[in-house]
Protein backbone atom coordinates (compact mmCIF):
# COMPACT_ATOMS: atom_id res chain seq x y z
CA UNK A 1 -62.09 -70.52 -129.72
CA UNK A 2 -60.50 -73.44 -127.70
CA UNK A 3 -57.89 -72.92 -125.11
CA UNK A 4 -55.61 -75.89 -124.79
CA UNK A 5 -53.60 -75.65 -121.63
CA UNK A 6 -50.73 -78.57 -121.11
CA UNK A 7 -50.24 -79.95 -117.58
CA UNK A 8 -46.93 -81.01 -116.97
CA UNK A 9 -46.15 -84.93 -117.40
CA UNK A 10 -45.02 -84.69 -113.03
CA UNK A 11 -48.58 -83.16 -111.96
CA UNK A 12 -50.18 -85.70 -114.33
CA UNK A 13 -48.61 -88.38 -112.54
CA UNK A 14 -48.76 -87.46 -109.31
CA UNK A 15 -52.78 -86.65 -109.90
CA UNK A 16 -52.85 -90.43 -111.47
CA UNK A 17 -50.92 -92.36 -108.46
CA UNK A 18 -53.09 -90.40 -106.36
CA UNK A 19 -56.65 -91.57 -107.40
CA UNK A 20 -54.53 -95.40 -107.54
CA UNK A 21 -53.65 -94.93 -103.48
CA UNK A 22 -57.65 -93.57 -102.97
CA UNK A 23 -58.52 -96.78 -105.14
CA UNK A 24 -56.62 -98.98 -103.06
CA UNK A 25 -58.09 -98.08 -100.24
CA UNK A 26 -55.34 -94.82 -99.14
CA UNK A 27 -57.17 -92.06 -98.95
CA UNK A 28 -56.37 -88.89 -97.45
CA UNK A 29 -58.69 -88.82 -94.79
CA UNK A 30 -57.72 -92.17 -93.37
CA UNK A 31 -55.98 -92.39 -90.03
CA UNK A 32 -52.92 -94.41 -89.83
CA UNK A 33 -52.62 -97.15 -87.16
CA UNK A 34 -50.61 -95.28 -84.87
CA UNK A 35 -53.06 -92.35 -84.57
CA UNK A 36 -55.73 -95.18 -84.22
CA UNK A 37 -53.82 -97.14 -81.14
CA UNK A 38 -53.35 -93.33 -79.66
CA UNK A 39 -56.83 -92.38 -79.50
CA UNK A 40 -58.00 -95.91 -78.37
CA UNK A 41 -55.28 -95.61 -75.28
CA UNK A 42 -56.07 -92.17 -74.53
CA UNK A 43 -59.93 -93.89 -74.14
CA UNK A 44 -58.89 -96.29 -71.76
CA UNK A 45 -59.23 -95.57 -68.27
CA UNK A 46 -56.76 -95.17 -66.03
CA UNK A 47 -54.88 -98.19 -64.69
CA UNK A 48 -54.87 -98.54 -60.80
CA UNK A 49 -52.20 -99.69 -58.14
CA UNK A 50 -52.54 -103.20 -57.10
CA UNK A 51 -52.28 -103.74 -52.97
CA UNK A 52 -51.10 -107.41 -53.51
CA UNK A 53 -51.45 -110.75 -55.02
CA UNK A 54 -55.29 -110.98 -54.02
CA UNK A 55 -55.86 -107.70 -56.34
CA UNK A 56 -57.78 -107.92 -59.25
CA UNK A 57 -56.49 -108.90 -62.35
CA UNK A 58 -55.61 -112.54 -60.88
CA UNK A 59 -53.24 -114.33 -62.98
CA UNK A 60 -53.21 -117.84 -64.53
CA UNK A 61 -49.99 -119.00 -63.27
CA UNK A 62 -51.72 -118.26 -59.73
CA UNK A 63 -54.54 -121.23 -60.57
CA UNK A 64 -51.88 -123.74 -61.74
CA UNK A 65 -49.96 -123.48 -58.56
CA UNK A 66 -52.88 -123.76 -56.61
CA UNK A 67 -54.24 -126.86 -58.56
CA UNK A 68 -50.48 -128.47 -58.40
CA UNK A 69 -50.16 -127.83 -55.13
CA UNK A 70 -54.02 -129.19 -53.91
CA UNK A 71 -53.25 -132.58 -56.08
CA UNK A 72 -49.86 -133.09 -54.35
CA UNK A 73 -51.59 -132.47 -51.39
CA UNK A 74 -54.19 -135.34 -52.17
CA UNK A 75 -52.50 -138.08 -53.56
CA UNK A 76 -49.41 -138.03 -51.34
CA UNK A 77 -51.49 -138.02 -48.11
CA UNK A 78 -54.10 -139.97 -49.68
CA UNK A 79 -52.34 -142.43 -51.71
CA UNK A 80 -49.24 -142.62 -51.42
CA UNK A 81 -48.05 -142.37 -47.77
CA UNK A 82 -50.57 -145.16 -46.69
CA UNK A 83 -48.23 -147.52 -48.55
CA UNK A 84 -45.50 -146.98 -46.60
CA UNK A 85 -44.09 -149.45 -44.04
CA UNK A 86 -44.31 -148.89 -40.41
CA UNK A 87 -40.70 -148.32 -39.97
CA UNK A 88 -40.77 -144.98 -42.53
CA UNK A 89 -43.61 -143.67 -40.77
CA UNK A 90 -41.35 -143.92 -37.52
CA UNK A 91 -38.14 -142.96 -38.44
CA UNK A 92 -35.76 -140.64 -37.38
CA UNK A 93 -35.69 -141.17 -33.51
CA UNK A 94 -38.98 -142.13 -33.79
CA UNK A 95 -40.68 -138.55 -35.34
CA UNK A 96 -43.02 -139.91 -38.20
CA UNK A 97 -42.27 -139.01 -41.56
CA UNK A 98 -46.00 -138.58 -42.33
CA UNK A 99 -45.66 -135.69 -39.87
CA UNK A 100 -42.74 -134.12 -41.25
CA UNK A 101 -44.47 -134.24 -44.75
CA UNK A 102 -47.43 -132.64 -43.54
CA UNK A 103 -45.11 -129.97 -41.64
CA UNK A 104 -43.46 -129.27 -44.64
CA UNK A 105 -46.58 -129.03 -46.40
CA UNK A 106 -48.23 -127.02 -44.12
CA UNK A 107 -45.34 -124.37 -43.91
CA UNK A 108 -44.99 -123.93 -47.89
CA UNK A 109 -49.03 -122.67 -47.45
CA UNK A 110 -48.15 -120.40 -45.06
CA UNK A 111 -45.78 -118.89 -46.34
CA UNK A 112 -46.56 -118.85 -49.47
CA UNK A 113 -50.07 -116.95 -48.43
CA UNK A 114 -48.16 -114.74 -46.55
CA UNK A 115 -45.87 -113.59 -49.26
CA UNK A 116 -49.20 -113.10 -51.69
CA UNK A 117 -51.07 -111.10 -49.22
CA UNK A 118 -48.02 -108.88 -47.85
CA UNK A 119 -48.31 -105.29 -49.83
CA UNK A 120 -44.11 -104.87 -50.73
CA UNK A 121 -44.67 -101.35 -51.76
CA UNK A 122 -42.38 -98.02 -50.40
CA UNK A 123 -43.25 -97.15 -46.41
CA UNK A 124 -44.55 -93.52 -48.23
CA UNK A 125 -46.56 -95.14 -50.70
CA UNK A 126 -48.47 -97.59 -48.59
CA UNK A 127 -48.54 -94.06 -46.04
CA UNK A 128 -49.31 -91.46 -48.66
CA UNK A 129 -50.83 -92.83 -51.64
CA UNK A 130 -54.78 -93.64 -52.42
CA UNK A 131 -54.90 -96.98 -54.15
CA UNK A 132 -58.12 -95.93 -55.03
CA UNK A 133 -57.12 -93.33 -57.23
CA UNK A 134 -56.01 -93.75 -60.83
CA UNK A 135 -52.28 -94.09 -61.63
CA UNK A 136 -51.48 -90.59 -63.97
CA UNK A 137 -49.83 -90.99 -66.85
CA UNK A 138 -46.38 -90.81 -67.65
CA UNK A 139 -45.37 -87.76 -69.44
CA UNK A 140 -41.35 -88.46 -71.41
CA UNK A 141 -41.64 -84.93 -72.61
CA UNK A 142 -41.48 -83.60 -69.02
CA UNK A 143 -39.57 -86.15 -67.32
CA UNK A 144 -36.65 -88.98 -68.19
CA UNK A 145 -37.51 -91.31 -66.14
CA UNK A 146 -40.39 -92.69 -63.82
CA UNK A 147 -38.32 -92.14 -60.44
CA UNK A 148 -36.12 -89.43 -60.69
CA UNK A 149 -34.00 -88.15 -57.47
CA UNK A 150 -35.62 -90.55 -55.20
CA UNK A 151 -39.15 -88.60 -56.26
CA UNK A 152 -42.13 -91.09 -58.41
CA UNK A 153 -43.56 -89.36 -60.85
CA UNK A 154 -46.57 -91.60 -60.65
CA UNK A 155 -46.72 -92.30 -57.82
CA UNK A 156 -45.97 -88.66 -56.82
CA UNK A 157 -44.07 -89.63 -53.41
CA UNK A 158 -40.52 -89.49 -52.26
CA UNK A 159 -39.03 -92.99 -52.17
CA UNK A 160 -36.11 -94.99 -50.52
CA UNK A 161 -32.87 -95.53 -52.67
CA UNK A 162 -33.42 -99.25 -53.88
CA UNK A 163 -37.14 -98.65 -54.60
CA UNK A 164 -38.45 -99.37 -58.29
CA UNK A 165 -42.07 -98.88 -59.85
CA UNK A 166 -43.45 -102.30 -60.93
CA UNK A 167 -45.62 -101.04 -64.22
CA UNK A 168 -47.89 -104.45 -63.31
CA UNK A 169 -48.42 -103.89 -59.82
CA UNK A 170 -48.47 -99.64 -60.94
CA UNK A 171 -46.47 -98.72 -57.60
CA UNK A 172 -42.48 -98.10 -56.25
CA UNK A 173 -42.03 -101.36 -54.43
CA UNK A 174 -38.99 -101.15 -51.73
CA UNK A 175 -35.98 -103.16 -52.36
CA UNK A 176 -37.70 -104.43 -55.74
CA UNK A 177 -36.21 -107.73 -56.38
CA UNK A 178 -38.85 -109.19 -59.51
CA UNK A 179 -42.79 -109.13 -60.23
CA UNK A 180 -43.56 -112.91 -59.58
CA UNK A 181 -46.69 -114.14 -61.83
CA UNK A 182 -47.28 -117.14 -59.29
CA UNK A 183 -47.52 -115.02 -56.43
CA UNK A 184 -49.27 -112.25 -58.93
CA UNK A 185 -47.39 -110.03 -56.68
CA UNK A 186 -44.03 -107.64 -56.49
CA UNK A 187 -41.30 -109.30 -54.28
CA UNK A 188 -39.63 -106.80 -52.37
CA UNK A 189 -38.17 -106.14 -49.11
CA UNK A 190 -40.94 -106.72 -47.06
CA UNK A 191 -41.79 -110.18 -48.73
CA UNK A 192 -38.81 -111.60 -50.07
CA UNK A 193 -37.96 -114.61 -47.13
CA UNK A 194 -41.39 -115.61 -47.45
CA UNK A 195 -40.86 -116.13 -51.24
CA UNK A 196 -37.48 -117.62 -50.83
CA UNK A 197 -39.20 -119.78 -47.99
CA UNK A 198 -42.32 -120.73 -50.22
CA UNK A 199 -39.75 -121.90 -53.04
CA UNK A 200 -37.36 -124.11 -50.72
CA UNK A 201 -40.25 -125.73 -48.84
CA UNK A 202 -41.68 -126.47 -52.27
CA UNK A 203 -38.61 -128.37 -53.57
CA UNK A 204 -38.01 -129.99 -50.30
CA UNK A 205 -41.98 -131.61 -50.54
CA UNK A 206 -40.97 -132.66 -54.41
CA UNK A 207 -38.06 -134.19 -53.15
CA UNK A 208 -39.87 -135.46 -50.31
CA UNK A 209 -42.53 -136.99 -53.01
CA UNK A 210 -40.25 -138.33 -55.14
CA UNK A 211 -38.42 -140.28 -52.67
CA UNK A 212 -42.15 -141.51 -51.19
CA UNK A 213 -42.49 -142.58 -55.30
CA UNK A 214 -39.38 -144.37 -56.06
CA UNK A 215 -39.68 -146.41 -52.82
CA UNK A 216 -43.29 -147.42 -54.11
CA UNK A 217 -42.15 -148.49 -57.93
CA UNK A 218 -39.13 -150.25 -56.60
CA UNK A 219 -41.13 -151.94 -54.05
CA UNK A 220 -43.66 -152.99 -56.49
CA UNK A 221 -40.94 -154.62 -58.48
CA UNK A 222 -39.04 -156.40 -56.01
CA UNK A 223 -41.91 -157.36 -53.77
CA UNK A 224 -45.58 -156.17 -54.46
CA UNK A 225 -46.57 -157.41 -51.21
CA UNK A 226 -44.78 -154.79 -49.04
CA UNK A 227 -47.06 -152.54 -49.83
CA UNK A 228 -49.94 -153.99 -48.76
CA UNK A 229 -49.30 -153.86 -45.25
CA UNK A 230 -52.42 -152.25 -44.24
CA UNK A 231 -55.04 -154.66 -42.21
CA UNK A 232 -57.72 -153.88 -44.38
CA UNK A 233 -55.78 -155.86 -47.14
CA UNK A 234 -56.49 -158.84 -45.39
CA UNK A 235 -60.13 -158.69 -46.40
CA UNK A 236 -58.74 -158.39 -50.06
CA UNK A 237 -58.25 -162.09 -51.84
CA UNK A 238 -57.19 -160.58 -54.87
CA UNK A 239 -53.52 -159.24 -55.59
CA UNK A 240 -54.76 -156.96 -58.65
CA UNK A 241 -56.81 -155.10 -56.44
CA UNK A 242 -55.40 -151.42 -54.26
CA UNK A 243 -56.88 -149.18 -51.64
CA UNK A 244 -56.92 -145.90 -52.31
CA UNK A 245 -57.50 -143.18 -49.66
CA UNK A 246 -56.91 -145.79 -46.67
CA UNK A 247 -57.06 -143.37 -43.53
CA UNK A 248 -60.42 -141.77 -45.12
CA UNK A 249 -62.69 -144.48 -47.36
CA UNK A 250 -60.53 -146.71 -48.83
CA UNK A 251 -61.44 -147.45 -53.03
CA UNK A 252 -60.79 -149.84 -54.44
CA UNK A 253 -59.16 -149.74 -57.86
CA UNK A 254 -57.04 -152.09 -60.40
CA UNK A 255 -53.19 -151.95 -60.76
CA UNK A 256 -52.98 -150.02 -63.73
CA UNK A 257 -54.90 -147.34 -62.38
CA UNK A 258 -52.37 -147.33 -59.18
CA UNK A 259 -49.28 -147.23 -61.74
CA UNK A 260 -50.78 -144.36 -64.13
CA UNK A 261 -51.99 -142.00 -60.91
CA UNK A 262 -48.05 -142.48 -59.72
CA UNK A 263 -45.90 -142.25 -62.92
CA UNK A 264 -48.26 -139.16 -63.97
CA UNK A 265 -47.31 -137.46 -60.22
CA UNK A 266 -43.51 -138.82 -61.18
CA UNK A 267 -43.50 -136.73 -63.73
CA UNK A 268 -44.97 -133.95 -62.63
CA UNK A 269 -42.53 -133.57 -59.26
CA UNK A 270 -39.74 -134.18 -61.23
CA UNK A 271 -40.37 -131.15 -63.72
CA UNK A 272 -41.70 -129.23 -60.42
CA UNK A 273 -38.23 -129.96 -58.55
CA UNK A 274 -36.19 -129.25 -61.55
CA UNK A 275 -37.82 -125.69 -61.94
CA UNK A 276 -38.21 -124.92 -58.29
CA UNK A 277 -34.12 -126.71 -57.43
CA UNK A 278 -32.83 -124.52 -60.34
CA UNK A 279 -34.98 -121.04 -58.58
CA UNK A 280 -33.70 -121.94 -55.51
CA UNK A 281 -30.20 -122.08 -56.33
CA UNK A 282 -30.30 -119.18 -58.51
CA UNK A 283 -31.27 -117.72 -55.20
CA UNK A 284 -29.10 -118.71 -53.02
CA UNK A 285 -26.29 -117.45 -55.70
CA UNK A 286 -28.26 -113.88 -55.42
CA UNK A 287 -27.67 -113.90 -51.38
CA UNK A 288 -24.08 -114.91 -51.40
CA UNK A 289 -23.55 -111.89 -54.14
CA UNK A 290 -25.70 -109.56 -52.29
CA UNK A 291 -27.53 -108.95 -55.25
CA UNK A 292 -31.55 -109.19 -56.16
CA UNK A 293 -32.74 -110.19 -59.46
CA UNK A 294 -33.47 -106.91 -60.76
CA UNK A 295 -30.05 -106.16 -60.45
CA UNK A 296 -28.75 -109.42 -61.41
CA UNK A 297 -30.72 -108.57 -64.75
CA UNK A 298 -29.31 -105.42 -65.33
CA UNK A 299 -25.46 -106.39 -64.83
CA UNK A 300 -25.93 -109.05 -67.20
CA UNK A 301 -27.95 -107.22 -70.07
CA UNK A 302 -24.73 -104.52 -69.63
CA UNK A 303 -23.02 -106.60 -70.20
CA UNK A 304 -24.17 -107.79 -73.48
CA UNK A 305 -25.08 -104.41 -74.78
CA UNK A 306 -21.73 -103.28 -76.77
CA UNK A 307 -19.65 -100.23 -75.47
CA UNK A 308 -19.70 -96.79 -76.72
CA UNK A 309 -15.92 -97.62 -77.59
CA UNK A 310 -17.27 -100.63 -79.89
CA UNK A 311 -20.13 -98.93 -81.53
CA UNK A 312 -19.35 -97.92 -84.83
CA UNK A 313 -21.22 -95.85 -87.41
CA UNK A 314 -20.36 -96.02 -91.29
CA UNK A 315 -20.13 -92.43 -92.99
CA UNK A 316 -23.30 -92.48 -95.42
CA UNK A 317 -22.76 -93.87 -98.93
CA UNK A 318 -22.23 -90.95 -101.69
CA UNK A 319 -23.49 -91.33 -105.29
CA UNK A 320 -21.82 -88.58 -107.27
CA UNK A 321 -21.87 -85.55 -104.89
CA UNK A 322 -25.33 -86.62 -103.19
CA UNK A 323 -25.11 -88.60 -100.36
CA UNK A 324 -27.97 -91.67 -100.27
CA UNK A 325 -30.58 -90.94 -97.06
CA UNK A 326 -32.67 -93.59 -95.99
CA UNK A 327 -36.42 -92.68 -97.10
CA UNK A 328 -39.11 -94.02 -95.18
CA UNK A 329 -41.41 -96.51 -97.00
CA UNK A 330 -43.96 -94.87 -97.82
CA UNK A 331 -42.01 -92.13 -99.69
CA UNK A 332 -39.86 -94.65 -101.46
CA UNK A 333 -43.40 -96.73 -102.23
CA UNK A 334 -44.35 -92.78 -103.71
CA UNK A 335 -41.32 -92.46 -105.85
CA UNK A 336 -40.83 -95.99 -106.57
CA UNK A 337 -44.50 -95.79 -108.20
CA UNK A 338 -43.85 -92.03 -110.16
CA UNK A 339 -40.53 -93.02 -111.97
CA UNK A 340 -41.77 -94.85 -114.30
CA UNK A 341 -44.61 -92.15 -115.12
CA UNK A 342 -42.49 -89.60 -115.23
CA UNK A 343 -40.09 -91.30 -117.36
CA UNK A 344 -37.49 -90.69 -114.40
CA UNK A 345 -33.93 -92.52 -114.37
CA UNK A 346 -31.81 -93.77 -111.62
């Protein structure tokens, strides 16, 4: 005797789009990509604080200012300033300009160093905390935010009013103004003149170069020869023909060579002082306001974010006497795919 038993046409479908998901590669054992990027972060060590712009990981932006910063050094001294007359290199009541270059020079590297190697975090965190131990992790269930009534949750010490934690340096820096990538260090309190002092020596070296340039392609223009003032030029017969590197071993090289070297530097102090003008400015608007760029930042992103007063919700769309809710994809990809099966209408 045979026993037929019918299985309704639902459970038949839902069986069928079942082995299709396994086919395709959706099984039920599978772990989604969230639960994949959880496990893999709860894996990784522990990040820990950095002390200051010398602390491991170094960032790119630190090589390109060092690189800008070593060719300016070279071809102005080494190049350029050799062509000037002996009137620019005593001007001014008789100070030299080549020494006021190599002042400014010279001050931009200190300070600059100065604001990398300075450690801008909280007076109880440089006190209290171990660098050497590993930052703990932030737990939202427990707390609302990082620093909560002057008290770091991470890095578990009371700090000063203005103080922020800087998740790249992993510690409350004091009077937080921004994390600068060309310092690779936090610019606080205890740094910030030597960053505003790094900038405006910077731009006043461009500017400083590109006056030093424009003399030289003018001069080449209007009279080649005013140039070559040096007495080793003498010894030179031929008018295509430039010293390089004068006050070391002078080289000898062709015209073209002189003009590519200086409209390449052109170039590249000109987007320099652009950049570093436009910082510096910004800056100076930040002192007269009595503000930092953190808070700068903030002001301004409130005041693009729309007010509670402005938000609006729409009441949910109603089809009949069921109102529509928003499924999430997958579920809509699950019904979308057992309709038809079923034989189900909209």
């Amino acid at each position: 005797m045979t026993v037929s038993v019918r299985i309704p046409g639902c459970l038949t479908c839902a069986a069928h789009l079942m082995k299709e998901m396994s086919t395709c590669g959706i099984g039920q054992n599978r772990v989604l990509p969230e639960a994949q990027e959880n496990n893999v972060k709860k894996l990784l060590p522990r990040p820990l604080s950095r002390v200051n712009g010398w602390s491991p990981p170094l960032h790119s932006f630190q090589a390109i200012s060092w690189t800008t910063y070593l060719a300016m050094s070279i071809v102005t001294f080494g190049i350029f300033i050799p062509f000037l007359p002996t009137s620019w290199k005593y001007a001014a009541n008789a100070v030299s300009f080549v020494l006021v270059m190599g002042g400014v020079f010279m001050f931009h590297l200190v300070v600059h160093l100065i604001a990398i190697t300075i450690d801008p975090a909280d007076t109880n965190v440089r006190l209290k905390k171990d660098y050497l131990e590993p930052v703990p992790t932030f737990d939202r269930s427990k707390h609302a935010h990082v620093i909560q009534n002057q008290y770091c949750h991470l890095c578990e010490v009371t700090v000063s009013k203005k103080a922020k934690h800087c998740s790249s340096c992993n510690k409350c820096v004091s009077g937080f103004d921004h994390h600068c990538k060309w310092l690779n260090n936090c610019v606080g309190k205890r740094n910030y003149w030597f960053f505003f002092f790094s900038v405006a020596s910077a731009a006043f070296g461009l500017l400083g170069v590109l006056i030093i340039l424009l003399y030289i392609f003018i001069q080449y223009f209007v009279n080649p020869n005013g140039l070559r003032m040096d007495p080793l030029y003498k010894e030179i017969s031929s008018e295509n023909t430039w010293l390089l590197f004068l006050s070391l071993s002078p080289v000898p090289v062709k015209t073209p060579v002189v003009l590519s070297i200086a409209a390449m530097v052109l170039l590249l102090a000109i987007a320099s002082f652009v950049l570093l003008g436009h910082l510096l400015v910004f800056h100076f608007y930040l002192i007269s306001k009595k503000l930092s760029t953190f808070d700068y930042m903030m002001q301004t992103r409130f005041q693009k974010s729309p007010r509670p007063a402005e938000k609006k919700e729409l009441p949910p769309r109603k089809k009949g006497n069921v109102s529509q809710v928003r499924l999430s994809p997958l579920r809509v990809m699950f019904m979308e795919r057992l309709r038809p099966m079923c034989g189900g209408k909209e």
